[in-house]
PDB file of N, CA and C in Angstrom:
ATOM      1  N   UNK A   1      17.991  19.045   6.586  1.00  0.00           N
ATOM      2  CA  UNK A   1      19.197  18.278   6.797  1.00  0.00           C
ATOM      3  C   UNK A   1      19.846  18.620   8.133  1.00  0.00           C
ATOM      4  N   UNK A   2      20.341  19.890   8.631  1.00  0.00           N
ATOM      5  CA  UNK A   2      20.367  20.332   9.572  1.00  0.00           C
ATOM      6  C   UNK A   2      19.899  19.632  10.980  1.00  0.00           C
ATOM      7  N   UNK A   3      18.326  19.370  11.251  1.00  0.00           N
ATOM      8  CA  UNK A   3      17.682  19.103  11.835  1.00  0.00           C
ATOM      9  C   UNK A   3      17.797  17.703  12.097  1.00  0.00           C
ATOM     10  N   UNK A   4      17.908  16.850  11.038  1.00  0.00           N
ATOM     11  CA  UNK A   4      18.351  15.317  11.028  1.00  0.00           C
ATOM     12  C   UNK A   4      19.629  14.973  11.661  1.00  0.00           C
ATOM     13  N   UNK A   5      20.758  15.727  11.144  1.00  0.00           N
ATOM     14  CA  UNK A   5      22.165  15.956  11.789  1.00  0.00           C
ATOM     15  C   UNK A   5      22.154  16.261  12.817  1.00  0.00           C
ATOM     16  N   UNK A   6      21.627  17.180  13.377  1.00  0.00           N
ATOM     17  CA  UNK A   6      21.750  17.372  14.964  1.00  0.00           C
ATOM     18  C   UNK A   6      20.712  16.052  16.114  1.00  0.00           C
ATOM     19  N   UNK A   7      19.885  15.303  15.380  1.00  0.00           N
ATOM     20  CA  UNK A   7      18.688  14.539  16.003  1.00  0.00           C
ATOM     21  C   UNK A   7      19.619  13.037  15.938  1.00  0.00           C
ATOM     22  N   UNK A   8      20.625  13.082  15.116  1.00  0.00           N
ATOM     23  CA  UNK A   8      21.687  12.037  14.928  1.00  0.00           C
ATOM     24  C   UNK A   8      20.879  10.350  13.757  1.00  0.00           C
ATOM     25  N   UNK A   9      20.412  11.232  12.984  1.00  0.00           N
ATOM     26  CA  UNK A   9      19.392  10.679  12.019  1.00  0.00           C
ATOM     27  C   UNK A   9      19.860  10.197  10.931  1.00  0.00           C
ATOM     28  N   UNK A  10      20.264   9.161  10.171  1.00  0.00           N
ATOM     29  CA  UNK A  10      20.694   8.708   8.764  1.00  0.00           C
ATOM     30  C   UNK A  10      20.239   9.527   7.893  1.00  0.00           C
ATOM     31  N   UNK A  11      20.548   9.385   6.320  1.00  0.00           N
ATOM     32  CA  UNK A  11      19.937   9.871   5.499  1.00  0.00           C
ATOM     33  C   UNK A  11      19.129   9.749   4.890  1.00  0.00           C
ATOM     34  N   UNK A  12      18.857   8.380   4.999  1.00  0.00           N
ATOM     35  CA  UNK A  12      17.630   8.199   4.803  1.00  0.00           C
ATOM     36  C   UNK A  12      16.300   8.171   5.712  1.00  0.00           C
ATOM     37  N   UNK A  13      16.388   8.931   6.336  1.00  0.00           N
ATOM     38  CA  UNK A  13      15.038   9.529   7.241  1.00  0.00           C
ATOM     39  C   UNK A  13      14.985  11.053   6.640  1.00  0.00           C
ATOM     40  N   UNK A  14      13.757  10.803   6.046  1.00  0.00           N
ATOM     41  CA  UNK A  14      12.960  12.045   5.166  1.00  0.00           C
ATOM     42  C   UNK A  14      11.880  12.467   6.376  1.00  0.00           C
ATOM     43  N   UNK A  15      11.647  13.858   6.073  1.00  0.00           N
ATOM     44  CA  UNK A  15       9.863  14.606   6.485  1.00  0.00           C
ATOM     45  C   UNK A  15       9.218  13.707   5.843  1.00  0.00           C
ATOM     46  N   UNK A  16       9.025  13.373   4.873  1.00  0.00           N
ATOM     47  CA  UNK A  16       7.874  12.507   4.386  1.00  0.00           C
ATOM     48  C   UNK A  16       7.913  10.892   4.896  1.00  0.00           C
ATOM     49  N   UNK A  17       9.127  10.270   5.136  1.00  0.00           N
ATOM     50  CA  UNK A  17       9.358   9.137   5.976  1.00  0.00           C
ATOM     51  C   UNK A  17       8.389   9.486   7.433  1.00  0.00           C
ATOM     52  N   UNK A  18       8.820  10.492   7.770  1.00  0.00           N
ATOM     53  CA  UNK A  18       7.849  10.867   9.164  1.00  0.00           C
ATOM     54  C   UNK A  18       6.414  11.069   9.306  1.00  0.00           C
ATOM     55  N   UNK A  19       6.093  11.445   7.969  1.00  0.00           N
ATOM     56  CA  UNK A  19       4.910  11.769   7.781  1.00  0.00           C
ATOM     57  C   UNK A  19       3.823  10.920   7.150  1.00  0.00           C
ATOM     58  N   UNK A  20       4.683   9.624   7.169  1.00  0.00           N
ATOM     59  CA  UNK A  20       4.182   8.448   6.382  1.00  0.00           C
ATOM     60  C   UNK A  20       4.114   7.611   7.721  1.00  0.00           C
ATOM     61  N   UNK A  21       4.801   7.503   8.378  1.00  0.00           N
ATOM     62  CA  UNK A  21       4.820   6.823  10.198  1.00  0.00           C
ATOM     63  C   UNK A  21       3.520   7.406  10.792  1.00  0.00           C
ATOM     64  N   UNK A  22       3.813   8.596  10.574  1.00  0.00           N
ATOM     65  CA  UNK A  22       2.422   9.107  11.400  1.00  0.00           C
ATOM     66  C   UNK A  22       1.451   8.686  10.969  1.00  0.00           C
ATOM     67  N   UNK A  23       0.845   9.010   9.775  1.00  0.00           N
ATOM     68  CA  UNK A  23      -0.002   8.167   9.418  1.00  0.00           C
ATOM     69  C   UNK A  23      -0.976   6.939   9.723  1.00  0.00           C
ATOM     70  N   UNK A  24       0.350   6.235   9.652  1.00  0.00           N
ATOM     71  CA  UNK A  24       0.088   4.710   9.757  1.00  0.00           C
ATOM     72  C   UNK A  24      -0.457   4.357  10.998  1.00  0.00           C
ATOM     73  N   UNK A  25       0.503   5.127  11.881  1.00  0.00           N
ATOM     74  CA  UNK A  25       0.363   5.292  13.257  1.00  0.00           C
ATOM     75  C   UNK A  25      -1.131   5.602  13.530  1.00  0.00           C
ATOM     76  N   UNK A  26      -1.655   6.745  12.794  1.00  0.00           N
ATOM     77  CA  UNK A  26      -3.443   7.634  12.760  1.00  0.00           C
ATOM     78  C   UNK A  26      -4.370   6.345  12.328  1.00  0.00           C
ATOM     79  N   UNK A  27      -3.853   5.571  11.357  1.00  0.00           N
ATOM     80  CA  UNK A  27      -4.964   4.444  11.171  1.00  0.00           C
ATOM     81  C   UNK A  27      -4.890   3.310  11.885  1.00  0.00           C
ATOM     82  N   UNK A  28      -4.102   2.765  12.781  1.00  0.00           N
ATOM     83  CA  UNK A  28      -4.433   1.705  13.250  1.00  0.00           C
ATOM     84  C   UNK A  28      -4.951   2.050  14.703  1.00  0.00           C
ATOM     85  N   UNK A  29      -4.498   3.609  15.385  1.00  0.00           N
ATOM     86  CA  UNK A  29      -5.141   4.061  15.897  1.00  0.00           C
ATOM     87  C   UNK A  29      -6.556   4.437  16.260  1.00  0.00           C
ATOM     88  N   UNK A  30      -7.163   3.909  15.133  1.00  0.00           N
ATOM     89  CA  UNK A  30      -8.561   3.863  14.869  1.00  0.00           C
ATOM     90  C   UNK A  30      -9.019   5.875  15.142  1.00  0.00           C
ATOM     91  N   UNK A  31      -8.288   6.795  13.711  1.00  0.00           N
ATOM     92  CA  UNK A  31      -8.475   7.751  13.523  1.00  0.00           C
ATOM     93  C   UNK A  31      -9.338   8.042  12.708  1.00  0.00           C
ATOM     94  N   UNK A  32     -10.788   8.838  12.366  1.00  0.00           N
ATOM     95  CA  UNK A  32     -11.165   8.384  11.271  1.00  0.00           C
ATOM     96  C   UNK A  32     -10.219   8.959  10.094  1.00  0.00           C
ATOM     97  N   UNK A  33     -11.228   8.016   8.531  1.00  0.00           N
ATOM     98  CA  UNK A  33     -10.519   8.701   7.764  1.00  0.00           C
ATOM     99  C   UNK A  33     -10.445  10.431   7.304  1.00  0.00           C
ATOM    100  N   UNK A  34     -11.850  11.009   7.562  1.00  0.00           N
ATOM    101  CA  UNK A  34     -11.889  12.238   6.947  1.00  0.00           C
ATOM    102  C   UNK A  34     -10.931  13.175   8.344  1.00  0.00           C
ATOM    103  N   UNK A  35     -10.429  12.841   9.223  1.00  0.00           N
ATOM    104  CA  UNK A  35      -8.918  13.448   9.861  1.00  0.00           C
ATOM    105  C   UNK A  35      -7.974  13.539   9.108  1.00  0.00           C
ATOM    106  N   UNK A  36      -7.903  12.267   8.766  1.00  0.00           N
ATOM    107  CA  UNK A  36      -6.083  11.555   8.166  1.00  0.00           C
ATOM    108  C   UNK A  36      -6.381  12.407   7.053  1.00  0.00           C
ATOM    109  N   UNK A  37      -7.565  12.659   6.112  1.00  0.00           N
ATOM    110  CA  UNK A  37      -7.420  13.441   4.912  1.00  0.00           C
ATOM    111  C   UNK A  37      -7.246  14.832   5.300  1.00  0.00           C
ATOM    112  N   UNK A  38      -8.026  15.661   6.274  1.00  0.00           N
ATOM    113  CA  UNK A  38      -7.443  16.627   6.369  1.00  0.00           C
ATOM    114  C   UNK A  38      -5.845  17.048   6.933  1.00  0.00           C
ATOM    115  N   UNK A  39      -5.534  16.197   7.584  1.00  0.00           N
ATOM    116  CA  UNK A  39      -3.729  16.227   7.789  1.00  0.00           C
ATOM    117  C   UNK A  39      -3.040  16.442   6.500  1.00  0.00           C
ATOM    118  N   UNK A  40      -3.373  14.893   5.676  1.00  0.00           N
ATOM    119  CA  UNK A  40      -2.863  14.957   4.466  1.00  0.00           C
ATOM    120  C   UNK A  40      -2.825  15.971   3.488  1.00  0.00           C
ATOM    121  N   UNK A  41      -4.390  16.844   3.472  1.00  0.00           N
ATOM    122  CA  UNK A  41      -4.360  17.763   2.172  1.00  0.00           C
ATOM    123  C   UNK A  41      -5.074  17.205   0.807  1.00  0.00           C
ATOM    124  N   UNK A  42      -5.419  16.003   1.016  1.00  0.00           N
ATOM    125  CA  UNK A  42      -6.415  15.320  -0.521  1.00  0.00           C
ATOM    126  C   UNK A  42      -7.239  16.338  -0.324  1.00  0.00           C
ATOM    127  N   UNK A  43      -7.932  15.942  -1.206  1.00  0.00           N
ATOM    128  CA  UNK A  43      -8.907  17.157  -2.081  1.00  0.00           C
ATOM    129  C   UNK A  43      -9.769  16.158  -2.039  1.00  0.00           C
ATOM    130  N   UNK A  44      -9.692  15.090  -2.761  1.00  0.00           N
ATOM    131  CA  UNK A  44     -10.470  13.589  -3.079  1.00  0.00           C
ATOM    132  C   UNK A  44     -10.106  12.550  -2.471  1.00  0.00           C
ATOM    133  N   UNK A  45     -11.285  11.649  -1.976  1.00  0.00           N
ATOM    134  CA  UNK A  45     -11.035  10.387  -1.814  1.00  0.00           C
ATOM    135  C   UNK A  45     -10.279   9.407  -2.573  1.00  0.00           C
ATOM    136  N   UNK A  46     -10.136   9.572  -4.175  1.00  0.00           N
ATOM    137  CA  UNK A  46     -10.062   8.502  -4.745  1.00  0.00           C
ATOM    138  C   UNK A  46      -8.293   8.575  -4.659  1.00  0.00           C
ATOM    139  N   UNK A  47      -7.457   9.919  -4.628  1.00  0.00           N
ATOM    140  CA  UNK A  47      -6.197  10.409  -4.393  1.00  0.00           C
ATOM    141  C   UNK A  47      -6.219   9.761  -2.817  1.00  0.00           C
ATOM    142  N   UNK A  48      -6.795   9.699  -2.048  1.00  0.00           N
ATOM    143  CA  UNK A  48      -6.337   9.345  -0.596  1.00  0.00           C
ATOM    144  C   UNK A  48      -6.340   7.755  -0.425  1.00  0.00           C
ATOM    145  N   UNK A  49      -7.664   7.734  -1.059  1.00  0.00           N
ATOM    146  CA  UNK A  49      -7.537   6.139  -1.261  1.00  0.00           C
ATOM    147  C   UNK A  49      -6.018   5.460  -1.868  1.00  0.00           C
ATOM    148  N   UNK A  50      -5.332   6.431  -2.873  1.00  0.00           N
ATOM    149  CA  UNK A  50      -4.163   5.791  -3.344  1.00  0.00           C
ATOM    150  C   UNK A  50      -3.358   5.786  -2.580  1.00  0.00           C
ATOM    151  N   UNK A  51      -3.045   7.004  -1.892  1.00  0.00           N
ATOM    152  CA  UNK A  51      -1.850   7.060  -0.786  1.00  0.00           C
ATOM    153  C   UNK A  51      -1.727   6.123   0.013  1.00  0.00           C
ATOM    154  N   UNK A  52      -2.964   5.805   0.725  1.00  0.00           N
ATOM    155  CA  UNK A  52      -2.913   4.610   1.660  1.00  0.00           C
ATOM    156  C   UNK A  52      -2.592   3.476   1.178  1.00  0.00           C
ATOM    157  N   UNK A  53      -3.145   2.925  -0.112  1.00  0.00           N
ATOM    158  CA  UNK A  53      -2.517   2.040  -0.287  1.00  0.00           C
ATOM    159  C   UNK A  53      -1.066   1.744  -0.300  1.00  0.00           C
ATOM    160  N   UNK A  54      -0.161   2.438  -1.178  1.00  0.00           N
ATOM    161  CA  UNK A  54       0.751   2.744  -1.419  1.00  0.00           C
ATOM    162  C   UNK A  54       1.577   2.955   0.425  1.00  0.00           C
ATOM    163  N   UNK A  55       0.951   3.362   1.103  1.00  0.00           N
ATOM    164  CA  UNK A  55       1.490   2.937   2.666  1.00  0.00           C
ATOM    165  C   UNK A  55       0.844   1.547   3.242  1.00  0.00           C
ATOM    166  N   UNK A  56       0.380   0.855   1.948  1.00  0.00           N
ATOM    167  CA  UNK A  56       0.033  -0.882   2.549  1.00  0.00           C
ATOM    168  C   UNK A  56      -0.979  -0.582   3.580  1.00  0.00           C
ATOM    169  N   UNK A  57      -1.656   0.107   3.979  1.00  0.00           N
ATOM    170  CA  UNK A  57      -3.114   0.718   4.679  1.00  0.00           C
ATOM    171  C   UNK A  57      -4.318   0.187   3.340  1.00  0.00           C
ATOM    172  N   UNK A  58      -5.856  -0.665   4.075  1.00  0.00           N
ATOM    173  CA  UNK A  58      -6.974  -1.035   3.291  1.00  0.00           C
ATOM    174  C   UNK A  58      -8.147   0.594   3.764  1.00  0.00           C
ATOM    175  N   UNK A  59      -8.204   1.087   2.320  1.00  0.00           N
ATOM    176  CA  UNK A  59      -9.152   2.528   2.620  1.00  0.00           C
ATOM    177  C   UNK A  59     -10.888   1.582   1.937  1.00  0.00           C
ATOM    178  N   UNK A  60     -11.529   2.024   2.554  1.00  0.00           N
ATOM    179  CA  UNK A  60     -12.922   1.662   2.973  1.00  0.00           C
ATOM    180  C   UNK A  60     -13.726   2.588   1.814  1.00  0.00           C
ATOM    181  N   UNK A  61     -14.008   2.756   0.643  1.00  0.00           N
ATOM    182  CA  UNK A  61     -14.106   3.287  -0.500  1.00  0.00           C
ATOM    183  C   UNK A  61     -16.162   3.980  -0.343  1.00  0.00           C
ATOM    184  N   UNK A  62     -16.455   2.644   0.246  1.00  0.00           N
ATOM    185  CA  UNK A  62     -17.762   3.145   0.681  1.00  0.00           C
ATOM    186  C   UNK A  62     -18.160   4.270   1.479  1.00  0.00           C
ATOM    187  N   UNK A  63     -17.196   4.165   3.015  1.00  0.00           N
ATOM    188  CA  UNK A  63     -16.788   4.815   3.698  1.00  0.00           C
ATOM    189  C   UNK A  63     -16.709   6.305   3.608  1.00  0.00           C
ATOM    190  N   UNK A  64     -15.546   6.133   2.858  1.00  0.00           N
ATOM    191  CA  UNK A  64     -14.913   7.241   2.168  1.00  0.00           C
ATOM    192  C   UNK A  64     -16.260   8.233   1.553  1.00  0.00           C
ATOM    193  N   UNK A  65     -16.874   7.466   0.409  1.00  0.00           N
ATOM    194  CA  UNK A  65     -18.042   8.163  -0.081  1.00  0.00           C
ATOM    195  C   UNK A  65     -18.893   8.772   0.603  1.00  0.00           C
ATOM    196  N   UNK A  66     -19.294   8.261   1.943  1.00  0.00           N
ATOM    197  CA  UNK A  66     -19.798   9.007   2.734  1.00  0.00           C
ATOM    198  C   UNK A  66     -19.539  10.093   3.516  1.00  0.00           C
ATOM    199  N   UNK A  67     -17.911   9.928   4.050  1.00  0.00           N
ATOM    200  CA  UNK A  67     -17.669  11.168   4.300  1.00  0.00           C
ATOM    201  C   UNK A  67     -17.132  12.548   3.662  1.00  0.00           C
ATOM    202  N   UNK A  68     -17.473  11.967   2.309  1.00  0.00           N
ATOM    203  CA  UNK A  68     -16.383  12.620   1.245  1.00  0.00           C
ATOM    204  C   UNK A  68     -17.373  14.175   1.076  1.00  0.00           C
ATOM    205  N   UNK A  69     -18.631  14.126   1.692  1.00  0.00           N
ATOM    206  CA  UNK A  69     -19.331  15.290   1.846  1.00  0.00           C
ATOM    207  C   UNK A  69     -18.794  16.391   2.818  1.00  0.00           C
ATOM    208  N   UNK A  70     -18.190  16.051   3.645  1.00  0.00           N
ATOM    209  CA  UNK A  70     -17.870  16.554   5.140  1.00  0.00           C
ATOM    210  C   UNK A  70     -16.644  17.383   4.754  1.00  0.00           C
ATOM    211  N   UNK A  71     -15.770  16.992   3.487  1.00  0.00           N
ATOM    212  CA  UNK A  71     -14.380  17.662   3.239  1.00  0.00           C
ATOM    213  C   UNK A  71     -14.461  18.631   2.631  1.00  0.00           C
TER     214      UNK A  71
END
């Protein structure tokens, strides 16, 4: 809160608001996905696959399966 107050930030700007921008920002960026998962912290594809949706992002499930070795 602190940090928001001094940056002259509403209250409704969360860490996770920021961390959901970034994101979004990492995929249209053409980041792959097994990055964005290690930023994130999934464990699994099928959990990352949800997040993205849920940020209106299309996760590539095939994709995913393939790199889901690499994590």
């Amino acid at each position: 809160m602190k940090a928001r107050k001094l940056a002259g930030l509403s209250n409704d700007f969360t860490i996770y608001g920021a961390k959901h921008t970034r994101i979004i920002h990492l995929n249209q960026d053409g980041a792959s996905d097994s990055d964005i998962i290690g930023l994130t912290g999934h464990k699994d594809y099928e959990a990352f696959a949800k997040y993205m949706r849920d940020l209106g992002l299309d996760v590539n499930v095939e994709k995913l399966n393939r790199i889901s070795r690499t994590i």
